[in-house]
C-alpha atoms as a PDB file:
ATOM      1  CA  UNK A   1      -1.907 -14.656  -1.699  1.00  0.00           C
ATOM      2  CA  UNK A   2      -1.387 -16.628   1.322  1.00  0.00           C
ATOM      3  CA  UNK A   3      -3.017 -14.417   3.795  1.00  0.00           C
ATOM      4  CA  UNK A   4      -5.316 -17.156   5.956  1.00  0.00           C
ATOM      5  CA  UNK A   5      -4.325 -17.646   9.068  1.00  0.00           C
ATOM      6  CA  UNK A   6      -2.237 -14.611   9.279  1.00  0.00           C
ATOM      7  CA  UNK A   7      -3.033 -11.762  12.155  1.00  0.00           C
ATOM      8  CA  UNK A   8      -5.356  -9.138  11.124  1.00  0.00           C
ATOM      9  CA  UNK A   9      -4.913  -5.670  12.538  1.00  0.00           C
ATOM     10  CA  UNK A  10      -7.085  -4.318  14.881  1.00  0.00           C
ATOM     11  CA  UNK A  11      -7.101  -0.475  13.529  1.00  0.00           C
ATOM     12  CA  UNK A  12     -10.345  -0.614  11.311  1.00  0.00           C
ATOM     13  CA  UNK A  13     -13.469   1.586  12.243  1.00  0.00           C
ATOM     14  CA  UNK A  14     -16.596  -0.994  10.643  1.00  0.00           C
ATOM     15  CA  UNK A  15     -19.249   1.663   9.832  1.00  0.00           C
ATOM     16  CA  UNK A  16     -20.737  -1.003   7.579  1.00  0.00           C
ATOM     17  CA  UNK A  17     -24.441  -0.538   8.239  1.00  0.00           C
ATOM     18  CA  UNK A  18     -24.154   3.251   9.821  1.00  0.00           C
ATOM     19  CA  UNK A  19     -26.241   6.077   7.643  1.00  0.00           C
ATOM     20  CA  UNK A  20     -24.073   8.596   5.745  1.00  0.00           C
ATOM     21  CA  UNK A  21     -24.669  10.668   2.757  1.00  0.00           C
ATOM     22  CA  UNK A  22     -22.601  13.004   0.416  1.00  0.00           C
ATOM     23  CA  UNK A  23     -19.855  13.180  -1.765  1.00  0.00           C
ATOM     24  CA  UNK A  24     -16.293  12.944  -0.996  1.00  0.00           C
ATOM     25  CA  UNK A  25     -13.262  13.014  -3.894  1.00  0.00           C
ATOM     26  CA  UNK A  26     -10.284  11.556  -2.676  1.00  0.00           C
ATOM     27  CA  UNK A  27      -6.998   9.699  -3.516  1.00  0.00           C
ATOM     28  CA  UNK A  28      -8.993   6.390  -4.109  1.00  0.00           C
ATOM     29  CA  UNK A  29      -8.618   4.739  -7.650  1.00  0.00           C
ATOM     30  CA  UNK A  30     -12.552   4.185  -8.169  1.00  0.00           C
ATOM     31  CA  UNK A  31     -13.249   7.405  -8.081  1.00  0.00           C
ATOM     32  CA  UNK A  32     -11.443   7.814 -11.073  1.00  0.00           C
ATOM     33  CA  UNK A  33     -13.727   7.952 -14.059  1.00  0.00           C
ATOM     34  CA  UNK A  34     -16.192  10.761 -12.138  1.00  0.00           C
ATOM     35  CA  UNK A  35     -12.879  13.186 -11.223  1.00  0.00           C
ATOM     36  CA  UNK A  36     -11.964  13.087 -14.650  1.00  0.00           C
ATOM     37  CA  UNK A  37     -15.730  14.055 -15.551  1.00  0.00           C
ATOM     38  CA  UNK A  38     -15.798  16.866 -12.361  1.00  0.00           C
ATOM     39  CA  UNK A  39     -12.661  18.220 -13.864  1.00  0.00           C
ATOM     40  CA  UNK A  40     -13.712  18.474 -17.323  1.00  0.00           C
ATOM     41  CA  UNK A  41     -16.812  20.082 -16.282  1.00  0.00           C
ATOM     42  CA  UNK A  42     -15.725  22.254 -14.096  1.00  0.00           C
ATOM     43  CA  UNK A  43     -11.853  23.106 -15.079  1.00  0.00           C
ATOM     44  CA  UNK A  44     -11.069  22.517 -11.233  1.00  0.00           C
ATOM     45  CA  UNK A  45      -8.470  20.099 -10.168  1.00  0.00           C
ATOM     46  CA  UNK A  46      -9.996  16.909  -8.966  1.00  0.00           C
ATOM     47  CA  UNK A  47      -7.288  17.308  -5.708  1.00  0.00           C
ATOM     48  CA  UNK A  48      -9.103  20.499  -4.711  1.00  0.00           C
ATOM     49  CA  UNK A  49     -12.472  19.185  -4.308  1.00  0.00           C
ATOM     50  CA  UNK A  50     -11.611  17.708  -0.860  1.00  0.00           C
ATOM     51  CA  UNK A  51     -12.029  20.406   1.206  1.00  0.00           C
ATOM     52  CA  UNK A  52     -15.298  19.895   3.528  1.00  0.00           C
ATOM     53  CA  UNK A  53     -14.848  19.342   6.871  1.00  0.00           C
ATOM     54  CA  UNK A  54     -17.803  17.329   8.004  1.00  0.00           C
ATOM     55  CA  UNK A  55     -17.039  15.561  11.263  1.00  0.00           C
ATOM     56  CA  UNK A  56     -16.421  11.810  10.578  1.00  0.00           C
ATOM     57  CA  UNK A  57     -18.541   9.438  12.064  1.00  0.00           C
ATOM     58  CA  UNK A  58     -17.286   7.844  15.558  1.00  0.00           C
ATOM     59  CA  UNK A  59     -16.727   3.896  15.523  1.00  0.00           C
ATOM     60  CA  UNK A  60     -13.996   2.511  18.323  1.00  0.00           C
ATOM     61  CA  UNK A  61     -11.179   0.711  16.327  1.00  0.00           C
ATOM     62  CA  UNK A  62     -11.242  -2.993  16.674  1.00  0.00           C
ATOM     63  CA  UNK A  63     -10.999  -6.202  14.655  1.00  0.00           C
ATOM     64  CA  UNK A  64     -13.711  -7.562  12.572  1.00  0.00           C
ATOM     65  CA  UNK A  65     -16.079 -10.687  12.109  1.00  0.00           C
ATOM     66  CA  UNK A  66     -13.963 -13.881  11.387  1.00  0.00           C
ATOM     67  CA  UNK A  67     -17.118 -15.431   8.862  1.00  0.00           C
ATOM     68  CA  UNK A  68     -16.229 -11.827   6.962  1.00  0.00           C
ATOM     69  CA  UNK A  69     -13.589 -13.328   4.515  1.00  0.00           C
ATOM     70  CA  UNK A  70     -13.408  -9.902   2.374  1.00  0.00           C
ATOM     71  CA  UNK A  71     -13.346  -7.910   5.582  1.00  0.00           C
ATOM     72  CA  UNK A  72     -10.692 -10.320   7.164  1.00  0.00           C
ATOM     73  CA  UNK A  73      -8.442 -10.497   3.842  1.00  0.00           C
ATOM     74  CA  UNK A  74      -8.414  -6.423   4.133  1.00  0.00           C
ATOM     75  CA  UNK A  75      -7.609  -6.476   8.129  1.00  0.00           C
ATOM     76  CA  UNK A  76      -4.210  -8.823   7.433  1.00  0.00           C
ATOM     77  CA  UNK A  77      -3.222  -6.776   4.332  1.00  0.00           C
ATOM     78  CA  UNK A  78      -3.474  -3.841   6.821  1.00  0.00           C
ATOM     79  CA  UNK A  79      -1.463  -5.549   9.825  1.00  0.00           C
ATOM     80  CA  UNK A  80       1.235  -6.641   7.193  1.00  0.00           C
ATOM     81  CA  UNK A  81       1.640  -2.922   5.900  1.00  0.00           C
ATOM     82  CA  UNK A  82       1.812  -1.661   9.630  1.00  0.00           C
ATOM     83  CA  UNK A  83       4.898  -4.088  10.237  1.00  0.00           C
ATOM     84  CA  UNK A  84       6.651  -3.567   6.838  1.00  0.00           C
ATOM     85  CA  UNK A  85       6.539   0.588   7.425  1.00  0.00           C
ATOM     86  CA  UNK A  86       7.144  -0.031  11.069  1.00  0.00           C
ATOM     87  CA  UNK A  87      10.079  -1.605  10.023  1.00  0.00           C
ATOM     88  CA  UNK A  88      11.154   0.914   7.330  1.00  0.00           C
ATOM     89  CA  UNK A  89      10.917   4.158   9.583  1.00  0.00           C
ATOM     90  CA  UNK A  90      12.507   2.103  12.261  1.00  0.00           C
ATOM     91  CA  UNK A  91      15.461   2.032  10.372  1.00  0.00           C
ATOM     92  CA  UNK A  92      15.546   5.326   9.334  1.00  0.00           C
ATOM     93  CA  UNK A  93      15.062   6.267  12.958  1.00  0.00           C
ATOM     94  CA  UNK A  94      11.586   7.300  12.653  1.00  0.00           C
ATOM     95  CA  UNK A  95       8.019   6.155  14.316  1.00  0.00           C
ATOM     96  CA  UNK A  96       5.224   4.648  12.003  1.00  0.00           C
ATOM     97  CA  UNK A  97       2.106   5.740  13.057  1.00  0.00           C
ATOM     98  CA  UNK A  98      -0.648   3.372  11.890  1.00  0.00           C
ATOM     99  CA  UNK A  99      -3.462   4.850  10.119  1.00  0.00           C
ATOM    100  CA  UNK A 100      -7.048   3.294  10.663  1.00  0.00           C
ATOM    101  CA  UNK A 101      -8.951   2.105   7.917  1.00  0.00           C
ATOM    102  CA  UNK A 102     -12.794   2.890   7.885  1.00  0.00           C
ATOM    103  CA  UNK A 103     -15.249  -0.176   6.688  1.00  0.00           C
ATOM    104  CA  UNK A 104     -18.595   1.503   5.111  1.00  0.00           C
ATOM    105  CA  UNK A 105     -21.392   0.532   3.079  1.00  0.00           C
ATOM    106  CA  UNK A 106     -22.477   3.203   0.427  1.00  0.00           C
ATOM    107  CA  UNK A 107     -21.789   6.326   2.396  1.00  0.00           C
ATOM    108  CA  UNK A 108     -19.700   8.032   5.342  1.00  0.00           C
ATOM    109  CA  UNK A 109     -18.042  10.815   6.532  1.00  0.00           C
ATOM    110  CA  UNK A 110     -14.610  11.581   6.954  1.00  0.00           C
ATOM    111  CA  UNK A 111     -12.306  14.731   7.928  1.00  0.00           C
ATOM    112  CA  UNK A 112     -12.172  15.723   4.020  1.00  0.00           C
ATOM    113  CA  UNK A 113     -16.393  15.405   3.893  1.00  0.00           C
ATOM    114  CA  UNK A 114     -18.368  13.079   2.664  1.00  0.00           C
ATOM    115  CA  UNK A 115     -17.754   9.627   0.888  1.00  0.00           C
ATOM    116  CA  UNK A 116     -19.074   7.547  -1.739  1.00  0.00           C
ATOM    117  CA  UNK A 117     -18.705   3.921  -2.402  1.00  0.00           C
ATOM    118  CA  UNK A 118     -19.184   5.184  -6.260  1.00  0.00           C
ATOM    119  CA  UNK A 119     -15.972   7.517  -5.600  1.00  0.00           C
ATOM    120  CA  UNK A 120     -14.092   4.069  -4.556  1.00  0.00           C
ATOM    121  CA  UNK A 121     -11.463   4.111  -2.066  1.00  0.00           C
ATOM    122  CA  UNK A 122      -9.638   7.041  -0.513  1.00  0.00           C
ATOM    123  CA  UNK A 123      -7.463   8.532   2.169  1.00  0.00           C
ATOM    124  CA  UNK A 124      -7.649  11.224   3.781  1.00  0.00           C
ATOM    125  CA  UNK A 125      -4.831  13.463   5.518  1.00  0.00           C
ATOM    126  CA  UNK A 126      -7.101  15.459   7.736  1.00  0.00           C
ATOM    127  CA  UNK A 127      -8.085  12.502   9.766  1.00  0.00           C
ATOM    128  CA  UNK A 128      -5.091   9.854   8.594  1.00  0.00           C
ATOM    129  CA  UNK A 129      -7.977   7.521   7.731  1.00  0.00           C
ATOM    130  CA  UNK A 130      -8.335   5.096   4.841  1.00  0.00           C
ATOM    131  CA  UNK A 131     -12.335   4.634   3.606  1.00  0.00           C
ATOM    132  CA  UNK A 132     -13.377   1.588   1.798  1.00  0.00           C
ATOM    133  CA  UNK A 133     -16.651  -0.001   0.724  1.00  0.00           C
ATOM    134  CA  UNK A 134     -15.799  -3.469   0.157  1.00  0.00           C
ATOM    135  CA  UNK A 135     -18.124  -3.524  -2.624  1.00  0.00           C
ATOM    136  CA  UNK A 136     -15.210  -2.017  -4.883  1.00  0.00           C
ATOM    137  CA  UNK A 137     -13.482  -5.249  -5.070  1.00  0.00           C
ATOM    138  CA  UNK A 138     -16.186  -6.107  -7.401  1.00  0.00           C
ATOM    139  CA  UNK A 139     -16.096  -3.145  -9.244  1.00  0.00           C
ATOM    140  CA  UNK A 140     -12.656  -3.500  -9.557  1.00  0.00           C
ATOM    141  CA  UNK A 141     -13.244  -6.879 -11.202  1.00  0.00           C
ATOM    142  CA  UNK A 142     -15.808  -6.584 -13.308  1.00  0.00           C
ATOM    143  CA  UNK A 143     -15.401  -2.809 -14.957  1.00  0.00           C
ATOM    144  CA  UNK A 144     -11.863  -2.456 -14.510  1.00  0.00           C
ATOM    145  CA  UNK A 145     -10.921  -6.446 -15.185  1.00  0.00           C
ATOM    146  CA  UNK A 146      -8.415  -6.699 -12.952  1.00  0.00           C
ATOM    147  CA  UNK A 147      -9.642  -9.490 -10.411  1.00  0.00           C
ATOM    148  CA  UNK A 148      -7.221 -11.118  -8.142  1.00  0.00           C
ATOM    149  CA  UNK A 149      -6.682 -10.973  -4.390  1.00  0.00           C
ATOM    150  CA  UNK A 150      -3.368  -9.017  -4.679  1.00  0.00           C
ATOM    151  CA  UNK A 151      -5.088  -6.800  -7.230  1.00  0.00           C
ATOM    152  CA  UNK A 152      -7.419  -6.010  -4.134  1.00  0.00           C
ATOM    153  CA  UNK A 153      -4.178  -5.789  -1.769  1.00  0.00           C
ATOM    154  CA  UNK A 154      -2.608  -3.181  -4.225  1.00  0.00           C
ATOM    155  CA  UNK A 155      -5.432  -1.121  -4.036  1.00  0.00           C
ATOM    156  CA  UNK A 156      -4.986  -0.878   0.307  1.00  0.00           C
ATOM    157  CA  UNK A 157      -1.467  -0.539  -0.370  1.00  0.00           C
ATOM    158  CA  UNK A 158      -1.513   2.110  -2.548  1.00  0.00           C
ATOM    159  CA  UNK A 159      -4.229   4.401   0.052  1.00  0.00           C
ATOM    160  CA  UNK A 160      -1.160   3.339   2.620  1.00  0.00           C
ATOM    161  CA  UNK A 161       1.266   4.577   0.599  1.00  0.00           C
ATOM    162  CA  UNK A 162      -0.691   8.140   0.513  1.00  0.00           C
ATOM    163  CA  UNK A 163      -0.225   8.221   4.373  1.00  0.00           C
ATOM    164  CA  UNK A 164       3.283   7.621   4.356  1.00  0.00           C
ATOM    165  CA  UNK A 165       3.381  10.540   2.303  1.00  0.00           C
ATOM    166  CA  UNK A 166       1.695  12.529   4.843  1.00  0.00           C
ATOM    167  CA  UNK A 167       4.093  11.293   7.696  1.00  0.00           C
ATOM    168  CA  UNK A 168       6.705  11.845   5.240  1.00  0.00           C
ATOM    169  CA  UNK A 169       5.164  15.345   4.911  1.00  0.00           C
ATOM    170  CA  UNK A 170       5.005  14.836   1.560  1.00  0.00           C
ATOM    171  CA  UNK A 171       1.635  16.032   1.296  1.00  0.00           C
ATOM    172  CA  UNK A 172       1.392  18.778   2.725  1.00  0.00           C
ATOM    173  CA  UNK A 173       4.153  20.526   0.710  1.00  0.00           C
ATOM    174  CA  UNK A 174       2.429  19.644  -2.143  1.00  0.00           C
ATOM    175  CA  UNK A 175      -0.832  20.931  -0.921  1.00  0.00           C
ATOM    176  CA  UNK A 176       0.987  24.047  -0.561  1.00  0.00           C
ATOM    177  CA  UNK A 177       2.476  24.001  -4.160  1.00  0.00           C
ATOM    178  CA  UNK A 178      -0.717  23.405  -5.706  1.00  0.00           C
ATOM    179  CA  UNK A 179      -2.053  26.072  -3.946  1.00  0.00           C
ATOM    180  CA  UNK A 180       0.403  28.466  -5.973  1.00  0.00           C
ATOM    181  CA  UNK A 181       0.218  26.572  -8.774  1.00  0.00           C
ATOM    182  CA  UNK A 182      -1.789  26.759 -12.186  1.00  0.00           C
ATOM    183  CA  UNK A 183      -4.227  24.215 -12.952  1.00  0.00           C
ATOM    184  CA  UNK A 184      -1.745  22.465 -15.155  1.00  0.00           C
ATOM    185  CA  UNK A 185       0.796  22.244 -12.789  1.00  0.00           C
ATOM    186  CA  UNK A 186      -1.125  21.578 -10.177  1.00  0.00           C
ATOM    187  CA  UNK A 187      -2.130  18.348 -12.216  1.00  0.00           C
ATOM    188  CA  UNK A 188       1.209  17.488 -12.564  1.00  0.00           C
ATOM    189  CA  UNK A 189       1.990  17.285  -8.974  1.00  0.00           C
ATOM    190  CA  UNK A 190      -1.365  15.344  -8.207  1.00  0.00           C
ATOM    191  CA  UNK A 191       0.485  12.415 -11.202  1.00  0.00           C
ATOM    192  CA  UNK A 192       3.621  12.541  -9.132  1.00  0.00           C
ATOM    193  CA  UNK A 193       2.338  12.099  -5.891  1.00  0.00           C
ATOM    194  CA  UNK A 194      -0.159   9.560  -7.216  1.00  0.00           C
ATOM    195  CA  UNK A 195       2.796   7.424  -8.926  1.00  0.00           C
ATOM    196  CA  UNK A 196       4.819   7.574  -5.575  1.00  0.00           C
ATOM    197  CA  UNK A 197       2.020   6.424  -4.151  1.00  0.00           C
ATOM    198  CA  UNK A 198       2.085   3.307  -6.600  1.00  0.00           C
ATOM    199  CA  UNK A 199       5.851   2.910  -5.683  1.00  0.00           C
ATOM    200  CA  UNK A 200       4.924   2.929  -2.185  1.00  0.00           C
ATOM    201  CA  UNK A 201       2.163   0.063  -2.813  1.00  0.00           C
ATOM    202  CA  UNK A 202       5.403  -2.097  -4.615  1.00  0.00           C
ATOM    203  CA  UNK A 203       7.986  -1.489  -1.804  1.00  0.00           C
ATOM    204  CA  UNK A 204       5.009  -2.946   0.379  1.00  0.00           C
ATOM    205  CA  UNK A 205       4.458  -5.841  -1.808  1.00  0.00           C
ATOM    206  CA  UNK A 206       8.417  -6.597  -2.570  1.00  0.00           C
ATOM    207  CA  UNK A 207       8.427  -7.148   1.473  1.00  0.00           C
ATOM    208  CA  UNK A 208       5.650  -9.454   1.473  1.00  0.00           C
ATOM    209  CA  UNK A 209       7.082 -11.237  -1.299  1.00  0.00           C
ATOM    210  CA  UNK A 210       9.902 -11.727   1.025  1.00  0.00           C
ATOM    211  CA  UNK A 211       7.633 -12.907   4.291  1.00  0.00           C
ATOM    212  CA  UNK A 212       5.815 -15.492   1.782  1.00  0.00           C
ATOM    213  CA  UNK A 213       3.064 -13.715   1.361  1.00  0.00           C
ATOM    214  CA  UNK A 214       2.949 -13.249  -2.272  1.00  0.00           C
ATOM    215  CA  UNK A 215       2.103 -16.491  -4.302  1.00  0.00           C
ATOM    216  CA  UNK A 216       3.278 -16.751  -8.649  1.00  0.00           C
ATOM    217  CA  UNK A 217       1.365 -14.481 -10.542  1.00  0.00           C
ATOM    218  CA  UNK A 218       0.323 -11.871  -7.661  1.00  0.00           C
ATOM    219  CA  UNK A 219       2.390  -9.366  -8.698  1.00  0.00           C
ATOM    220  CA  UNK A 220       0.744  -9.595 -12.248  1.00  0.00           C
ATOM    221  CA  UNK A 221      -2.249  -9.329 -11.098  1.00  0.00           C
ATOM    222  CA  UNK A 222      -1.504  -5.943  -9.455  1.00  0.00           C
ATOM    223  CA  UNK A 223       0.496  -4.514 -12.081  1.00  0.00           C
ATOM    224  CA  UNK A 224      -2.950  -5.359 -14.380  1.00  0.00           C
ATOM    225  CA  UNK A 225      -4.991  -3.494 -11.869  1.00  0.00           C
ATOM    226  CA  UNK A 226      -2.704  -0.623 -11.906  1.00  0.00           C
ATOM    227  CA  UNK A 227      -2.708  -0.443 -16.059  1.00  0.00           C
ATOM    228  CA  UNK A 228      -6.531  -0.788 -15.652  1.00  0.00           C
ATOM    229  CA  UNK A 229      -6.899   2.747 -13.859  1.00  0.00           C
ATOM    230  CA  UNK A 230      -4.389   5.284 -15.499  1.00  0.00           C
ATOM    231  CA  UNK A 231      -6.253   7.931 -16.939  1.00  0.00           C
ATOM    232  CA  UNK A 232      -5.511   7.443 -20.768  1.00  0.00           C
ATOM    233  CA  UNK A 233      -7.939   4.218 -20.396  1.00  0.00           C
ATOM    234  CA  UNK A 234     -10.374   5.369 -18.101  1.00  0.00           C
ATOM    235  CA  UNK A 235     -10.150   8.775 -20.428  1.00  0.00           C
ATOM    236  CA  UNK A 236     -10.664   6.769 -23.416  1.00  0.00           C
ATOM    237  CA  UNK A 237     -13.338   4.799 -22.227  1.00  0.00           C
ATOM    238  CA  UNK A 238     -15.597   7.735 -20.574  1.00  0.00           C
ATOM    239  CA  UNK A 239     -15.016  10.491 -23.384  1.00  0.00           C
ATOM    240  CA  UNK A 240     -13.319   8.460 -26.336  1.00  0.00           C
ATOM    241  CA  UNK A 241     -10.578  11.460 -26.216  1.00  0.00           C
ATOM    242  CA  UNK A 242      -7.265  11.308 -24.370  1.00  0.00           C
ATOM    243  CA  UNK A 243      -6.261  14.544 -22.606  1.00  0.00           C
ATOM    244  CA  UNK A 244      -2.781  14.264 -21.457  1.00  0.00           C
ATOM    245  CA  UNK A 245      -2.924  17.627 -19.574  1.00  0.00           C
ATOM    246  CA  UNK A 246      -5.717  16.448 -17.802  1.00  0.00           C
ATOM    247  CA  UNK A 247      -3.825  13.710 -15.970  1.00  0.00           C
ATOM    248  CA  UNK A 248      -4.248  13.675 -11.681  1.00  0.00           C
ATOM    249  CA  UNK A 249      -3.724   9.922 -11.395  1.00  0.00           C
ATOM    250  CA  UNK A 250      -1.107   9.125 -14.546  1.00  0.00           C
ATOM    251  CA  UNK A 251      -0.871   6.655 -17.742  1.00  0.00           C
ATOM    252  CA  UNK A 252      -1.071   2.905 -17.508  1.00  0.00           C
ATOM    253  CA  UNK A 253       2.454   2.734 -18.836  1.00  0.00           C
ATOM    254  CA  UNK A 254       3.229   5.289 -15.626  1.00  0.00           C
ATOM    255  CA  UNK A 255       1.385   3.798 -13.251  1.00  0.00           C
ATOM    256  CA  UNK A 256       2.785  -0.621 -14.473  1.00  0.00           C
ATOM    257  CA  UNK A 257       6.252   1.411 -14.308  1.00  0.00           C
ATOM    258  CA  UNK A 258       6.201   2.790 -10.737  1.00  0.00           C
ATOM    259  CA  UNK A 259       4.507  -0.139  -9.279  1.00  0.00           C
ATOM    260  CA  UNK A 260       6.972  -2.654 -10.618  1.00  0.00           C
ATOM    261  CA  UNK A 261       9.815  -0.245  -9.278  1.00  0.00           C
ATOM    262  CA  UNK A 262       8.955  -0.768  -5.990  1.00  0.00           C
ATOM    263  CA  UNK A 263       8.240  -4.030  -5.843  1.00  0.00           C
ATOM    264  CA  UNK A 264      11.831  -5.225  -7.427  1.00  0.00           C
ATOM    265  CA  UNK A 265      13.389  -2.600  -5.533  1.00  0.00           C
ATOM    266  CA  UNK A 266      11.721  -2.578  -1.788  1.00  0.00           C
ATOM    267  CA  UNK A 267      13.599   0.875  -1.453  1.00  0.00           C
ATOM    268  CA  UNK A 268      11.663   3.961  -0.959  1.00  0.00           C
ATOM    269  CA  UNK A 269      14.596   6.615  -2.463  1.00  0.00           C
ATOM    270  CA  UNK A 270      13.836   4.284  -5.464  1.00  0.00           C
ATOM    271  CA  UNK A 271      10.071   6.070  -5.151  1.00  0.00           C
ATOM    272  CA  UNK A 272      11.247   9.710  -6.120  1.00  0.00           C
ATOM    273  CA  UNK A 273       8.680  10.648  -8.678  1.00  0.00           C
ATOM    274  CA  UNK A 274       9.361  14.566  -8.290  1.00  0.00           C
ATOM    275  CA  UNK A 275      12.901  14.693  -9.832  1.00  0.00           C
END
């Protein structure tokens, strides 16, 4: 990706350094392998775990160091997903509301309780905030081989793509479904709104294709992340079974499909995973 050089945005809380503690289980893709675990322990529904209300910790939005590469690269992702859904609700006659993105190191709190780098990253409605311990990247790398700088960009993207659904209000109506639904169903809903998610991460990427961004073989490398994390491989590799039913995050083949759709497309009504 060509991203130095480019402006960074200047809506990310750095915690980095701050004490925290706890558990939070979120829409983050690292988290992955323990929600599947949780759920098959417990028979709850991964989605439903988020419900503490700790208060987050308090950090003043700003930019961040410029010898931080990571934290830079993750600051003009950020700024260049603010101006492509600026421009997309601006069409549709709509306001964007940026979310902020939360910097930590091993632990914080959010609106939706407490967070884990081990649970990766995650969003969270309650507070419109995005949590990430940089350390992930890594992670993502080096258990998940998928290593690439757009592979790390998909990941932001994707979080993003949760908070459009909540401006969307998206979200909340499927909060409210799950809430009636059976645990089955409820799973379902979690894959859908996952996969739009994924969509939502492609329409970002098929702009910043457009702007330059995007340099031959990015787009690969995100479409490998995103077959590196759907639940029949992480399911296959923590618990040698694969439980179909048990899907909150959906296949490889799912997750390569709705990715790709939005980055050829760059439409959102292309992003429909509930019909």
């Amino acid at each position: 990706m060509k991203w130095q050089g480019r402006e960074g945005s200047t809506n990310i809380e750095d915690r980095r350094g701050m004490s925290g503690g706890g558990m939070a289980v979120g829409g983050g893709l690292g988290g992955l392998v323990l929600l599947l675990l949780i759920s098959a322990l417990t028979g709850t529904n991964p989605v439903d775990l988020i419900n503490s209300t700790s208060p987050s910790d308090t950090v003043a939005p700003g930019g961040v160091p410029a010898d931080d590469p990571q934290a830079k690269f993750v600051s003009v992702v950020l700024k260049d997903t603010e101006m492509t859904w600026g421009r997309i609700f601006d069409e549709n006659r709509q306001t964007y509301e940026a979310p902020v993105l939360v910097l930590f190191t091993n632990a914080t709190q959010s609106a939706c309780g407490q967070g884990q780098a081990a649970m990766g990253p995650f969003y969270c409605a309650s507070d419109r905030k995005v949590y990430l311990d940089l350390s992930f990247f890594k992670e993502l790398d080096e258990r998940f081989g998928a290593p690439g700088d757009f592979a790390q960009a998909y990941v932001v993207a994707h979080e993003i793509g949760h908070h459009v659904q909540t401006l969307m209000g998206v979200s909340s109506q499927l909060q409210a479904a799950r809430q009636r639904a059976g645990q089955r169903e409820s799973n379902a809903l979690s894959v859908r709104q996952e996969l739009q998610a994924d969509c939502y991460a492609g329409v970002w990427g098929h702009y910043a294709s457009r702007e330059g961004l995007l340099e031959p073989g990015d787009a690969e490398e995100g479409l490998r992340a995103a077959a590196a994390i759907g639940d029949d491989r992480l399911q296959r590799q923590t618990q040698g079974t694969v439980v179909p039913e048990s899907f909150t995050h959906g296949s490889s083949e799912q997750r390569v499909e709705w990715l790709r759709r939005g980055l050829e497309s760059g439409r959102v009504d292309s992003c429909n995973t509930f019909q």
